[in-house]
C-alpha atoms as a PDB file:
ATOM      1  CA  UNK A   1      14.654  27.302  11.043  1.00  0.00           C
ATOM      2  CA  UNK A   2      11.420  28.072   9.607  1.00  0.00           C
ATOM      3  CA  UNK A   3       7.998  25.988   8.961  1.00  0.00           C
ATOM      4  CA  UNK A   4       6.143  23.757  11.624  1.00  0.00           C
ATOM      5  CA  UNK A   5       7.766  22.351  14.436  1.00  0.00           C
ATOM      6  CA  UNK A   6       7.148  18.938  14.036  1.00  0.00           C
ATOM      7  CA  UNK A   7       5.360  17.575  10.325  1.00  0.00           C
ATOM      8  CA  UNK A   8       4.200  14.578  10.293  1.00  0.00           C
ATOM      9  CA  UNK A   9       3.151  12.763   6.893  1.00  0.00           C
ATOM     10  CA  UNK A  10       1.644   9.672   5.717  1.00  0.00           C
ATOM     11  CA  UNK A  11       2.230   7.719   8.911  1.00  0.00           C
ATOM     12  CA  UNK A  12       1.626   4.217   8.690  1.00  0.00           C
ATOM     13  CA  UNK A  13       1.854   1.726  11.761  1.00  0.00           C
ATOM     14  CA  UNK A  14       1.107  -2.078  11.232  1.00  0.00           C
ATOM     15  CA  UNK A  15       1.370  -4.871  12.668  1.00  0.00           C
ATOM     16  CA  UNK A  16       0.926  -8.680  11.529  1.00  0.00           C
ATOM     17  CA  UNK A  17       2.575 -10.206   8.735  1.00  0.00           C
ATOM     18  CA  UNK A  18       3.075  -8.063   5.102  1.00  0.00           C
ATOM     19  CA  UNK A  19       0.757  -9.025   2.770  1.00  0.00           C
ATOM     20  CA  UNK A  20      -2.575  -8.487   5.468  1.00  0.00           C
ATOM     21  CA  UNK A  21      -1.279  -6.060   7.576  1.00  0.00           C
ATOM     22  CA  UNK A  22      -3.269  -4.283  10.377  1.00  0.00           C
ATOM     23  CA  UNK A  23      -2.552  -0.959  10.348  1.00  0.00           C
ATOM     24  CA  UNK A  24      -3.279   0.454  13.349  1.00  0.00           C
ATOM     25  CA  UNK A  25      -2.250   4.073  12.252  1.00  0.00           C
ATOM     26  CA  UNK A  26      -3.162   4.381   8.668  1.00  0.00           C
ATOM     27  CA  UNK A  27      -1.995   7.389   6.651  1.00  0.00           C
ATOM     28  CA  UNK A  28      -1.846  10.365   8.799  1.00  0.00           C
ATOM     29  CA  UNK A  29      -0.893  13.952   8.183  1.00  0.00           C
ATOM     30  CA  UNK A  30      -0.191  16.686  10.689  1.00  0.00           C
ATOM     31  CA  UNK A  31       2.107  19.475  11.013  1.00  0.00           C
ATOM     32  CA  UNK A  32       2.513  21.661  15.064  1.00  0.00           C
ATOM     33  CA  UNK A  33       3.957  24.868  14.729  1.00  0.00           C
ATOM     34  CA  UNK A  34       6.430  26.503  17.676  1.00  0.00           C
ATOM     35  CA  UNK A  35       3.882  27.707  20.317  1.00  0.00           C
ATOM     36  CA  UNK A  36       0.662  25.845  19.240  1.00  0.00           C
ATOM     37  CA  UNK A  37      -1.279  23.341  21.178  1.00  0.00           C
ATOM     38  CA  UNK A  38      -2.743  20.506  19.098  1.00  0.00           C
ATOM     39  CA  UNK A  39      -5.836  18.136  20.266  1.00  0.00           C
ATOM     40  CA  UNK A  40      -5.824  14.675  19.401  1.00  0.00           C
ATOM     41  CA  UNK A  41      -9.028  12.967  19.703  1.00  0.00           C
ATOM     42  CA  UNK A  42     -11.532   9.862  19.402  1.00  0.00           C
ATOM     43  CA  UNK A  43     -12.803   7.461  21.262  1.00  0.00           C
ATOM     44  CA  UNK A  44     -10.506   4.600  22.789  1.00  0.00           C
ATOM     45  CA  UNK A  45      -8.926   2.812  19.986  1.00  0.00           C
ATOM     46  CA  UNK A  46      -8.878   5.615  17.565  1.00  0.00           C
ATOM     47  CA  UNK A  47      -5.078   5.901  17.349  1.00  0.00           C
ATOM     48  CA  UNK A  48      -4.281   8.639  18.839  1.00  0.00           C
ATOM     49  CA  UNK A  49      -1.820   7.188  21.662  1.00  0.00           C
ATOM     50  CA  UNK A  50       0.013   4.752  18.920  1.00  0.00           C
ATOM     51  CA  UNK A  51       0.144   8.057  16.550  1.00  0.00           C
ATOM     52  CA  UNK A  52       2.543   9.789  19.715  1.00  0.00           C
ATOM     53  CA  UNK A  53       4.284   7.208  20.770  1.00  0.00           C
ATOM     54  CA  UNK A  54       5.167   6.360  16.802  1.00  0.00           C
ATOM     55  CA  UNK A  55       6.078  10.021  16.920  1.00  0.00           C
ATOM     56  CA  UNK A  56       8.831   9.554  20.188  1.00  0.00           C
ATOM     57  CA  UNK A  57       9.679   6.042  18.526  1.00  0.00           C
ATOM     58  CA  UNK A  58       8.370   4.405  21.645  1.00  0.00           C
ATOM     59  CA  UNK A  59       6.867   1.736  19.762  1.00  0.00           C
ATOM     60  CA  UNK A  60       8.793  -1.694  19.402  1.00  0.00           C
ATOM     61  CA  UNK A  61      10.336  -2.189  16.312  1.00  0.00           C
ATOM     62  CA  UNK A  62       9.477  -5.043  15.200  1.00  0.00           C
ATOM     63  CA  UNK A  63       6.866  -6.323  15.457  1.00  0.00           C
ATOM     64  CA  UNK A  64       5.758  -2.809  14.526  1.00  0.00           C
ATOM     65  CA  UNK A  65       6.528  -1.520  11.076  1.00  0.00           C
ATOM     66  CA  UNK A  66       6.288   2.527  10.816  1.00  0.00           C
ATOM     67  CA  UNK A  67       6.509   4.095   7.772  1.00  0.00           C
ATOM     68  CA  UNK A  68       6.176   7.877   6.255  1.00  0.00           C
ATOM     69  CA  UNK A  69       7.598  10.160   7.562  1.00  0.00           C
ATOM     70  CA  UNK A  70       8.332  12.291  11.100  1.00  0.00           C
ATOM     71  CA  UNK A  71      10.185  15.617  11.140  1.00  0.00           C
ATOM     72  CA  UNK A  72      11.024  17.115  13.945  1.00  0.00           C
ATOM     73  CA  UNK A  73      12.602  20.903  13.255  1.00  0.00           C
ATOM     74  CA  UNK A  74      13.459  19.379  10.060  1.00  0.00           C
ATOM     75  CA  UNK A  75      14.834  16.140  10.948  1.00  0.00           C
ATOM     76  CA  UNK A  76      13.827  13.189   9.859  1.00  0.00           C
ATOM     77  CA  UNK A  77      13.342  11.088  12.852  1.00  0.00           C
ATOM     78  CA  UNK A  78      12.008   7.649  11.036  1.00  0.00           C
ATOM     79  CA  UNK A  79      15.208   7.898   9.769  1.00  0.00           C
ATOM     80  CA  UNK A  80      17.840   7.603  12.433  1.00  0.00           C
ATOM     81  CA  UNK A  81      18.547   4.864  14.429  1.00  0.00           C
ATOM     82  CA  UNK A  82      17.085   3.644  17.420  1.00  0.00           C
ATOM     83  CA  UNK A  83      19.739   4.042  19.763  1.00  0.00           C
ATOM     84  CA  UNK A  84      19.937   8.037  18.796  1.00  0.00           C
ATOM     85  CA  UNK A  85      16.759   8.345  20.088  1.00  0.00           C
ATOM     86  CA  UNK A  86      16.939   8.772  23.910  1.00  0.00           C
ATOM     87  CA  UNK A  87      19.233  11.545  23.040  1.00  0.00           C
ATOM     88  CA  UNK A  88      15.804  13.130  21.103  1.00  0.00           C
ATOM     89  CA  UNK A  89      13.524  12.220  24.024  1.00  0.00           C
ATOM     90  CA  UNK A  90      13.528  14.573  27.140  1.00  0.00           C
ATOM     91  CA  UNK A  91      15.908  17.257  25.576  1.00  0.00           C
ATOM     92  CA  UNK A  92      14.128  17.911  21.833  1.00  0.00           C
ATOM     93  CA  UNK A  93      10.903  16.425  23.151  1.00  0.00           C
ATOM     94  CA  UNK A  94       8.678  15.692  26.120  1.00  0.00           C
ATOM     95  CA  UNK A  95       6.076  13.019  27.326  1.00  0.00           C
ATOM     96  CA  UNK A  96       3.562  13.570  30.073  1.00  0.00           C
ATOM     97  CA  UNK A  97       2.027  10.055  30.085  1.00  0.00           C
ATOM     98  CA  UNK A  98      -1.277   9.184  31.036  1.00  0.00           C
ATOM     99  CA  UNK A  99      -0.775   7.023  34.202  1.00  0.00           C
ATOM    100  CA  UNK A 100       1.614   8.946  36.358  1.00  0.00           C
ATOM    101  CA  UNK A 101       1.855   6.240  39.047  1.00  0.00           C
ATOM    102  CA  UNK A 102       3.082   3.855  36.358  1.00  0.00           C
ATOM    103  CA  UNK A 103       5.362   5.966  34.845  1.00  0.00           C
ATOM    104  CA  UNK A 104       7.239   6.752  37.960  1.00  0.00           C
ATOM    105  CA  UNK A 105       9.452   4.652  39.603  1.00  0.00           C
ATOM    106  CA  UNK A 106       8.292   4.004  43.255  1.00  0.00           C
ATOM    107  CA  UNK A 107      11.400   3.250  44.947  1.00  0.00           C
ATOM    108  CA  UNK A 108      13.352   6.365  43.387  1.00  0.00           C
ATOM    109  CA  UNK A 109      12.640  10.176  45.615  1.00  0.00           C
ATOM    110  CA  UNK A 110      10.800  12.282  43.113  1.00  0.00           C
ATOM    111  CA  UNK A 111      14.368  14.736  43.297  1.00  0.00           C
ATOM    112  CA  UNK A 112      16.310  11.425  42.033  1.00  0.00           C
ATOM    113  CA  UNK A 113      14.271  10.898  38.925  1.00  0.00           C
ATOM    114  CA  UNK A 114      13.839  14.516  37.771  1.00  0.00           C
ATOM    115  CA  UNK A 115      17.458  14.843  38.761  1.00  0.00           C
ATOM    116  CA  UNK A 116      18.480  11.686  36.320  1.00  0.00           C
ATOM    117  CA  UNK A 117      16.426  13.360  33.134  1.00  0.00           C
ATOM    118  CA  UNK A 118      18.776  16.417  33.445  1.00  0.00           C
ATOM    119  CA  UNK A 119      21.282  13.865  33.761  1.00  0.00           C
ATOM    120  CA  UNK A 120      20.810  12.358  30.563  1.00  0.00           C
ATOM    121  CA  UNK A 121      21.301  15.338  28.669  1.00  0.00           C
ATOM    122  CA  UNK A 122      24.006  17.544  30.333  1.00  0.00           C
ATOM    123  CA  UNK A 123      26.999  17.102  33.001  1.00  0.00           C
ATOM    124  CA  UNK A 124      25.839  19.342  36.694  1.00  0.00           C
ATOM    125  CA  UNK A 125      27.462  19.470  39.684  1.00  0.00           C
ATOM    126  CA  UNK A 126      25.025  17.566  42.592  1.00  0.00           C
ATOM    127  CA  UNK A 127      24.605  20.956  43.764  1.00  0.00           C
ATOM    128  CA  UNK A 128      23.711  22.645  40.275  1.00  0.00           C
ATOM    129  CA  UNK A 129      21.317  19.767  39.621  1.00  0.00           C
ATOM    130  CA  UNK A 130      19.218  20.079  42.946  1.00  0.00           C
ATOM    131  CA  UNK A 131      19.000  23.602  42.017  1.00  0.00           C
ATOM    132  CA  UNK A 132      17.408  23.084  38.835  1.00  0.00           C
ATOM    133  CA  UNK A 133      15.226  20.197  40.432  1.00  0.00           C
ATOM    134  CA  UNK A 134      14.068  22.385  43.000  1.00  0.00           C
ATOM    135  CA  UNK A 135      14.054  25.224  40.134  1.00  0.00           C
ATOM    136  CA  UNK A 136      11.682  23.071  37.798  1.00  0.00           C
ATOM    137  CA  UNK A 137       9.034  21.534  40.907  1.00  0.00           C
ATOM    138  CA  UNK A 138       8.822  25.217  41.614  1.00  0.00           C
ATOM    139  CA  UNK A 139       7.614  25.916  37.868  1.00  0.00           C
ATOM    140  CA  UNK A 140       5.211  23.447  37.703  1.00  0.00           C
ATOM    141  CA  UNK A 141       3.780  24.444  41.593  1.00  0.00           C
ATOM    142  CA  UNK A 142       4.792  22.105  43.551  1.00  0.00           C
ATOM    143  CA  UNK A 143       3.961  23.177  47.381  1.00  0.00           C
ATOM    144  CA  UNK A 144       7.694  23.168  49.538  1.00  0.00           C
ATOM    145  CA  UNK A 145       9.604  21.646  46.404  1.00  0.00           C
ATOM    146  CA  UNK A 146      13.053  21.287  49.070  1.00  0.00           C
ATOM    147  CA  UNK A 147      11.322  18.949  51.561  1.00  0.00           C
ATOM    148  CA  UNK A 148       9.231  17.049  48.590  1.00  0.00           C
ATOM    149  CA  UNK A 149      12.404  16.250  46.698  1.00  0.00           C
ATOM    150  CA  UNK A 150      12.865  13.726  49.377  1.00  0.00           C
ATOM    151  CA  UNK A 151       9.711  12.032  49.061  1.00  0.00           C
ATOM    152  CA  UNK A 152       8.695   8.742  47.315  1.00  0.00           C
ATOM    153  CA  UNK A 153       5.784   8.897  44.827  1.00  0.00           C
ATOM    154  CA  UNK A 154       3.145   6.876  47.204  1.00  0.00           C
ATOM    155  CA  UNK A 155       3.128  10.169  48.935  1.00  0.00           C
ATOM    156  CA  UNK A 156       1.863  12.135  46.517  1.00  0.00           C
ATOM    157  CA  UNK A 157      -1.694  12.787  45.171  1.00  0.00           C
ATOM    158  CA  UNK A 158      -2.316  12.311  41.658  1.00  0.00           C
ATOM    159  CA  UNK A 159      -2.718  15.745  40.922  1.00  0.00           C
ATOM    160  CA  UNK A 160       0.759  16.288  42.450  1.00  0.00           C
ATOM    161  CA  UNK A 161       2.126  13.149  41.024  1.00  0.00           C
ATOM    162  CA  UNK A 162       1.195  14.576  37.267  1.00  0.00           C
ATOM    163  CA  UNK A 163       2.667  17.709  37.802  1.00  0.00           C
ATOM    164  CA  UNK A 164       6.112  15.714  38.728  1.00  0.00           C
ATOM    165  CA  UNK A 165       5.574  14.130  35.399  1.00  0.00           C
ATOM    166  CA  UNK A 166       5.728  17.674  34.130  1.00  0.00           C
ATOM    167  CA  UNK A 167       9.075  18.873  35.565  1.00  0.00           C
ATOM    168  CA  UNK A 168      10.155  15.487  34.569  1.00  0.00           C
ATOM    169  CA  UNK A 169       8.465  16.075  30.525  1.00  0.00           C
ATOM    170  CA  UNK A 170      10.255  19.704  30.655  1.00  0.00           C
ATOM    171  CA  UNK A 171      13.521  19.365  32.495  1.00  0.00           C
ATOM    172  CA  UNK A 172      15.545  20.387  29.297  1.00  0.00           C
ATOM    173  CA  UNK A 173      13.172  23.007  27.906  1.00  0.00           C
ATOM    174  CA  UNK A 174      11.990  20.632  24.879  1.00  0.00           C
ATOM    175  CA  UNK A 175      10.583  22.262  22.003  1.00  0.00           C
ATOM    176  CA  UNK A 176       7.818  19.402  21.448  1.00  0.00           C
ATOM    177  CA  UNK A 177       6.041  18.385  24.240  1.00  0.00           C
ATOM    178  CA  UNK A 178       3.600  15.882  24.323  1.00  0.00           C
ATOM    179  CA  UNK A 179       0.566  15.025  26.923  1.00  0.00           C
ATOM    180  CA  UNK A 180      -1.420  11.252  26.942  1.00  0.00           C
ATOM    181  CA  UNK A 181      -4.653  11.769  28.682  1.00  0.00           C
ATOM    182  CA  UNK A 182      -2.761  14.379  31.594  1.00  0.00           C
ATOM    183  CA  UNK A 183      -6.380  14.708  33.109  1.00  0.00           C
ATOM    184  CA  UNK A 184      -7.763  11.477  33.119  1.00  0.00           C
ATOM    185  CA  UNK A 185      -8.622  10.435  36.271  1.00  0.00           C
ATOM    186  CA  UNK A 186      -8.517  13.536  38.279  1.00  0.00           C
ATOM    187  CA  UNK A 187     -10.769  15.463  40.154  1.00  0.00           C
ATOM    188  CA  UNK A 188     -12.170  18.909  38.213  1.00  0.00           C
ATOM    189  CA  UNK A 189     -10.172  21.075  40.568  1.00  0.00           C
ATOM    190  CA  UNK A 190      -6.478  19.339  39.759  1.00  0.00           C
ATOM    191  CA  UNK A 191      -7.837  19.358  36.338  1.00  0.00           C
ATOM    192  CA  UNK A 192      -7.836  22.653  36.343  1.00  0.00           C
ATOM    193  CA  UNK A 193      -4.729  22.987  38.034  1.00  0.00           C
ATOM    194  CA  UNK A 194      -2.871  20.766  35.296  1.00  0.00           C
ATOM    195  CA  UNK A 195      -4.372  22.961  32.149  1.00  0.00           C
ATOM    196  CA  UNK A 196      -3.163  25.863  33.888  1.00  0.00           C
ATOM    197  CA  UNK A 197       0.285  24.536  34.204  1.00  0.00           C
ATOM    198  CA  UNK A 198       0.270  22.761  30.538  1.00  0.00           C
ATOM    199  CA  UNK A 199      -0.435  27.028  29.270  1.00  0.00           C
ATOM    200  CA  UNK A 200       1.829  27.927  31.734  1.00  0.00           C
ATOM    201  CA  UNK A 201       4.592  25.892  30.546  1.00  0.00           C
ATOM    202  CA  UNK A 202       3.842  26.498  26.261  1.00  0.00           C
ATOM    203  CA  UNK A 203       3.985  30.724  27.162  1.00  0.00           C
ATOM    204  CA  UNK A 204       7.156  30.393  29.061  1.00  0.00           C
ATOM    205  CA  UNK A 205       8.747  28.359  26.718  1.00  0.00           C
ATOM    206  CA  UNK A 206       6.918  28.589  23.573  1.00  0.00           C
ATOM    207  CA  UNK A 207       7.334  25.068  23.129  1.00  0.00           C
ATOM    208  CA  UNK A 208       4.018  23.357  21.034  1.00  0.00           C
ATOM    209  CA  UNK A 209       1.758  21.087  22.647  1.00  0.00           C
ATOM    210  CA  UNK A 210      -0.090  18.234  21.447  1.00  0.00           C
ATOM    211  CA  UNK A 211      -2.358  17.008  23.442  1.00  0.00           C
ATOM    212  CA  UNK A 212      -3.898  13.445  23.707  1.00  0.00           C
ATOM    213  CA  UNK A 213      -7.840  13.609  24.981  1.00  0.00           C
ATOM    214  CA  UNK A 214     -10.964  12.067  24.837  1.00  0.00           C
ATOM    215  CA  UNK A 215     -12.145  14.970  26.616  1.00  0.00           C
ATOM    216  CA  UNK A 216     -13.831  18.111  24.174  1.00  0.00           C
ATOM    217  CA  UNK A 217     -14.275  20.564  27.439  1.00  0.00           C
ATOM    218  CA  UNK A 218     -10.196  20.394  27.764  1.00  0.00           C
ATOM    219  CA  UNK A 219      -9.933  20.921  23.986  1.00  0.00           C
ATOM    220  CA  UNK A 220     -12.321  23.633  24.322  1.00  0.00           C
ATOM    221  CA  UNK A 221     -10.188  25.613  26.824  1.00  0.00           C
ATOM    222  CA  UNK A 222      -6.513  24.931  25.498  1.00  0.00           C
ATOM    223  CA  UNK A 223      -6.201  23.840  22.216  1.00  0.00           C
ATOM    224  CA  UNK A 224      -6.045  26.308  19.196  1.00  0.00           C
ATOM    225  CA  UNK A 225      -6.461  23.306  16.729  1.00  0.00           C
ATOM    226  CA  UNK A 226      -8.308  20.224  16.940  1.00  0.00           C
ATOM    227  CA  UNK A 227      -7.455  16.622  15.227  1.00  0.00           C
ATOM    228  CA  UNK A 228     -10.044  14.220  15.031  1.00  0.00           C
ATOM    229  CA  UNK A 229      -9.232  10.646  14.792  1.00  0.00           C
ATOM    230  CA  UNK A 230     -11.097   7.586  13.948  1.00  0.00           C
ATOM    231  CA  UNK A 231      -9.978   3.633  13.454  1.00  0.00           C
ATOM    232  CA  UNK A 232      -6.664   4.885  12.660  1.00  0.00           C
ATOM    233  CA  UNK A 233      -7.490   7.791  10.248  1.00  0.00           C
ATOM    234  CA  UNK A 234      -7.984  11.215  10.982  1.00  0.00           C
ATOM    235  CA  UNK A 235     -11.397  12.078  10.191  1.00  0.00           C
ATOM    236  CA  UNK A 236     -11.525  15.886  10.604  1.00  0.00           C
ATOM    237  CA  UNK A 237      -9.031  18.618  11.055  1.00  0.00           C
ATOM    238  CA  UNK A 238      -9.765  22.515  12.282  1.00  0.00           C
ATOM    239  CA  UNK A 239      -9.380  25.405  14.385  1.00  0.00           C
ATOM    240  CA  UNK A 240     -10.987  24.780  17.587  1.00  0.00           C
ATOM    241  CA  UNK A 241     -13.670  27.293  17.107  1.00  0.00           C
ATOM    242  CA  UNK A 242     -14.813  26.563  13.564  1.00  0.00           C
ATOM    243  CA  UNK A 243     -15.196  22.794  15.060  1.00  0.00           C
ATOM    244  CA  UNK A 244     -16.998  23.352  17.615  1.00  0.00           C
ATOM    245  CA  UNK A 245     -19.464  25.623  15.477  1.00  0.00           C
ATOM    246  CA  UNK A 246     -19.913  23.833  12.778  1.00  0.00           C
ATOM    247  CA  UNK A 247     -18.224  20.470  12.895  1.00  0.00           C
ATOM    248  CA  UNK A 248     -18.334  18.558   9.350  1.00  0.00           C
ATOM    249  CA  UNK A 249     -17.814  14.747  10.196  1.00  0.00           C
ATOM    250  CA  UNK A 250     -20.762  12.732  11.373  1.00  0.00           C
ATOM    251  CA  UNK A 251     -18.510  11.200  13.979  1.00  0.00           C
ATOM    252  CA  UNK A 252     -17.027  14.731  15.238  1.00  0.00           C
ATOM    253  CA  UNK A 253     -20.505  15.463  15.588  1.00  0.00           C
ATOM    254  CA  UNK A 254     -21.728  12.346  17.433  1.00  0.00           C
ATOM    255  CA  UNK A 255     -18.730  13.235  19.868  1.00  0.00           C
ATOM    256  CA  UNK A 256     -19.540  16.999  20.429  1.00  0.00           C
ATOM    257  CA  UNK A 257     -23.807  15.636  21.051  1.00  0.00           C
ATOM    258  CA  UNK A 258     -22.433  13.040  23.603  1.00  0.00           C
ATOM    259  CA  UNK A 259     -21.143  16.108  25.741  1.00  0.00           C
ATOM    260  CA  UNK A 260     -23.184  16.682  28.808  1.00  0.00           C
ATOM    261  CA  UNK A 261     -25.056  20.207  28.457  1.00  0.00           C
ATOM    262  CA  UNK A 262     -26.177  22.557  31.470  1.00  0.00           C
ATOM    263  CA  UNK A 263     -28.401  24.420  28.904  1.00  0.00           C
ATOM    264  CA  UNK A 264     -30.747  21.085  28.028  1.00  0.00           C
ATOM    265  CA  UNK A 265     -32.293  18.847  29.705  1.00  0.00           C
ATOM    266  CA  UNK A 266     -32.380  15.091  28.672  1.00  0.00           C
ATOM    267  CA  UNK A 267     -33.603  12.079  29.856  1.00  0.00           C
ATOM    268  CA  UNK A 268     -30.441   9.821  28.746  1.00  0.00           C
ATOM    269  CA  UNK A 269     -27.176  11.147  27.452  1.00  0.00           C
ATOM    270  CA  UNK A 270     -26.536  11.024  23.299  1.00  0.00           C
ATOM    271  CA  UNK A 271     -24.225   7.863  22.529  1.00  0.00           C
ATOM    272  CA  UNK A 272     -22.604   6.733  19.337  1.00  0.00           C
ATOM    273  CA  UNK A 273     -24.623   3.898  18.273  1.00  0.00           C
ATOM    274  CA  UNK A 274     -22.058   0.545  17.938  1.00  0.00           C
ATOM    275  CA  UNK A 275     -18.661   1.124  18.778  1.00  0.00           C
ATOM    276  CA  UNK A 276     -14.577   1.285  17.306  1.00  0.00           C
ATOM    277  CA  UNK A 277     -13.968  -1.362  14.836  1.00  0.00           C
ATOM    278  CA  UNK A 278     -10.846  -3.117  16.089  1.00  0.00           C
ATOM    279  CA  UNK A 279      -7.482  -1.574  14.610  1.00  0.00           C
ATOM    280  CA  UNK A 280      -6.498  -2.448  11.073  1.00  0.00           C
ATOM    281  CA  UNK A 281      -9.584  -4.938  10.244  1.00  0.00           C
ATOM    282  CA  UNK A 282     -11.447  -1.928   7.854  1.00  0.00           C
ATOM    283  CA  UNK A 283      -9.499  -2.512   4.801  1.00  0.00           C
ATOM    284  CA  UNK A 284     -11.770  -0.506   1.942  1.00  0.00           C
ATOM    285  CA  UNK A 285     -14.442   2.241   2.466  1.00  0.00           C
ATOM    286  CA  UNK A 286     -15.297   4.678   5.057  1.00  0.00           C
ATOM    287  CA  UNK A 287     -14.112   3.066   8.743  1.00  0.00           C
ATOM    288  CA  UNK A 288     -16.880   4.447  10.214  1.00  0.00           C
ATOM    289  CA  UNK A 289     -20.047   4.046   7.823  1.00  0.00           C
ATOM    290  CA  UNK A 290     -21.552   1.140   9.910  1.00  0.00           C
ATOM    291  CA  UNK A 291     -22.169   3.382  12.527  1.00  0.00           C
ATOM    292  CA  UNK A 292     -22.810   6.946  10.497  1.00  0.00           C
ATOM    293  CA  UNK A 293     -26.514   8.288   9.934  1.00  0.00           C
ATOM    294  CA  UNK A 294     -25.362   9.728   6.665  1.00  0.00           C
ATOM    295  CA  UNK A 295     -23.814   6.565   5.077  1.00  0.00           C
ATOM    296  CA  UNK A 296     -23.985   5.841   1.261  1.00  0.00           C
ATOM    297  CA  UNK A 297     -23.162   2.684  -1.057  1.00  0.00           C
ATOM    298  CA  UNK A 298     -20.066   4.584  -2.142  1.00  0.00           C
ATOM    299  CA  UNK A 299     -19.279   4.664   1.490  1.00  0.00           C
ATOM    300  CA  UNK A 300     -18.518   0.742   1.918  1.00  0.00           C
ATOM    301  CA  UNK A 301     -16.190   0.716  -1.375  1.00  0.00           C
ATOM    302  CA  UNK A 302     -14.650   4.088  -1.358  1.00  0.00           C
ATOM    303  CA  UNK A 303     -12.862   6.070   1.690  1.00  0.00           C
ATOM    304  CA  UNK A 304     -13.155  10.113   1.269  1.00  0.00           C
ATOM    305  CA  UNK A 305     -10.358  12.168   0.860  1.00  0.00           C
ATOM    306  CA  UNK A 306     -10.067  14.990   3.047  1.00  0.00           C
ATOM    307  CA  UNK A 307     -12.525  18.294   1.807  1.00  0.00           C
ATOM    308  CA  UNK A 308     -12.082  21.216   2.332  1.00  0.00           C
ATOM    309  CA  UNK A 309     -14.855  23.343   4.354  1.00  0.00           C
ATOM    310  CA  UNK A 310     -13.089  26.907   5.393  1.00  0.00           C
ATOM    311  CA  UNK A 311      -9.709  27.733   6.152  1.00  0.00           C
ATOM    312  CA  UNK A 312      -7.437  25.164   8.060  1.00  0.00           C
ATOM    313  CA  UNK A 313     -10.895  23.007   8.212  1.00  0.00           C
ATOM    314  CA  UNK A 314     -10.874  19.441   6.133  1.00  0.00           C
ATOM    315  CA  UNK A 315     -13.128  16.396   6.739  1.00  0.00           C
ATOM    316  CA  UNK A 316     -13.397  13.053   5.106  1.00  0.00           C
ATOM    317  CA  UNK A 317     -16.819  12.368   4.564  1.00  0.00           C
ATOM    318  CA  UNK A 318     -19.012  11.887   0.983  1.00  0.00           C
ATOM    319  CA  UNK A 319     -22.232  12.963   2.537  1.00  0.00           C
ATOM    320  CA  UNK A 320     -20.848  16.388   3.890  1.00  0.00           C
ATOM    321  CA  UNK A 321     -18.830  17.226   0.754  1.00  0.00           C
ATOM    322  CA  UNK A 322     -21.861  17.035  -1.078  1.00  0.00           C
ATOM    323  CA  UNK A 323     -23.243  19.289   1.482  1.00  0.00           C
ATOM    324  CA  UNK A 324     -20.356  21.656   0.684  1.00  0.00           C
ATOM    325  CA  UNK A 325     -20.940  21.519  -2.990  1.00  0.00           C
ATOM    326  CA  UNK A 326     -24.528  21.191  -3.050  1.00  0.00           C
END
């Protein structure tokens, strides 16, 4: 089937009752195409986590209400029920979360609980299933994957634990697969190891990545697009060069001056002054004005629409559409 992967448009998530809703996701529009890795950043509390888990339906409904619309090679998946859904997860698409230790169980072997999601979506014989167990640690490079079938999370580094979460996240090949924060908390060196393994995996496979980060130095080195996001909006959209060189939202640019530089030296790092409104409470206007160096009256009254500034690059912001025009 042709066209992106996965499209994603006008996504709403709210909580609270109808008529004052907080909308913790408010209106956004994405598409992935088949082989493409996708950042998703902001700060904590941009939206970005709520915005993948709306998009595996891994938020509770109720007291959530979603709304727009998810398509996933063309389905609509906002529109089937709930309990069709674990069918989706695992075999059309994967998670890696963010806390590995959480996410695994610690009184299952690490061969039991790959072993049950290839369960869930296809009959194998014991023997065919430790195969592809053993078969999937060794993908993801997982040192003497026969003996460390038998072993119990607690024994595993984080690093190593992460990487389970891979072979877990790709045990049926899914054509989607997407990774919460997969570096946070690791050492450089088994950060490294993990973006290797995240390219590894989308060249084998081709399967599209988007990726969940706070961090611009891991969207720098994987990503082909980037997606900024800000109180629930996204903010700025581009390829990941064309960002980097000439980023067009104040706040994209606040983010890319608060990375640490070898080639400058300064006394105290660059922060964002103030911080993320909480979700849903900016109901008119720019989210991020009272915190923007550019702001303008219309900004308070008015949200901008998303400009264009180059191919595949948009931002919402009055000050730097003027810029554009001007």
């Amino acid at each position: 089937m042709g066209g992106p992967l996965l499209e994603v448009r006008d996504l709403t998530v709210a909580f609270g009752p109808r008529d004052m809703p907080l909308r913790v996701v408010d209106g956004v529009s994405f598409a992935l195409d088949r082989g493409e890795t996708v950042g998703l950043v902001g700060e904590s509390g941009s939206g970005k986590s709520m915005t993948a888990l709306s998009v595996m339906r891994l938020v509770p409904e109720p007291p959530a209400r979603i709304g727009g619309e998810i398509r996933l090679d063309g389905r609509d998946i906002l529109g089937l029920p709930l309990r069709e859904m674990p069918a989706i997860r695992g075999r059309d698409v994967g998670m890696i979360f963010q806390e590995p230790m959480s996410s695994l169980n610690p009184v299952m072997t690490i061969g039991d609980q790959i072993g049950e999601a290839i369960s869930l979506h296809g009959r194998m014989t014991p023997a065919a299933r430790r195969a592809r167990v053993i078969e999937l640690l060794t993908l993801v490079g997982m040192p003497d994957p026969e003996a460390r079938i038998r072993a119990y999370p607690d024994q595993f580094s984080g690093g190593m634990r992460q990487r389970v979460m891979a072979a877990i996240a790709m045990a049926c090949n899914p054509s989607l697969l997407i990774a919460d924060e997969p570096t946070t908390a690791l050492d450089v060196t088994i950060q490294a190891q993990v973006l290797e393994l995240m390219t590894d995996i989308r060249e084998r496979f081709n399967s599209a990545i988007l990726l969940i980060t706070h961090d611009l130095g891991v969207v720098a080195e994987i990503c082909d697009r980037v997606i900024v996001m800000y109180s629930g909006r996204i903010v700025e959209e581009a390829p990941v060069e064309a960002l980097f060189d000439a980023p067009r939202h104040p706040y994209t640019r606040g983010l890319l001056k608060s990375v640490p530089s070898f080639s400058e030296t300064r006394e105290r790092l660059y922060q964002i002054a103030g911080s993320v409104p909480p979700a849903g409470t900016i109901r008119e206007g720019c989210p991020f004005r009272a915190r923007c160096p550019l702001r303008m009256p219309r900004c308070a009254v008015e949200m901008p629409p998303m400009a264009a500034h180059g191919p595949g690059h948009r931002a919402a912001c009055w000050a730097t559409a003027e810029e554009a025009a001007a």
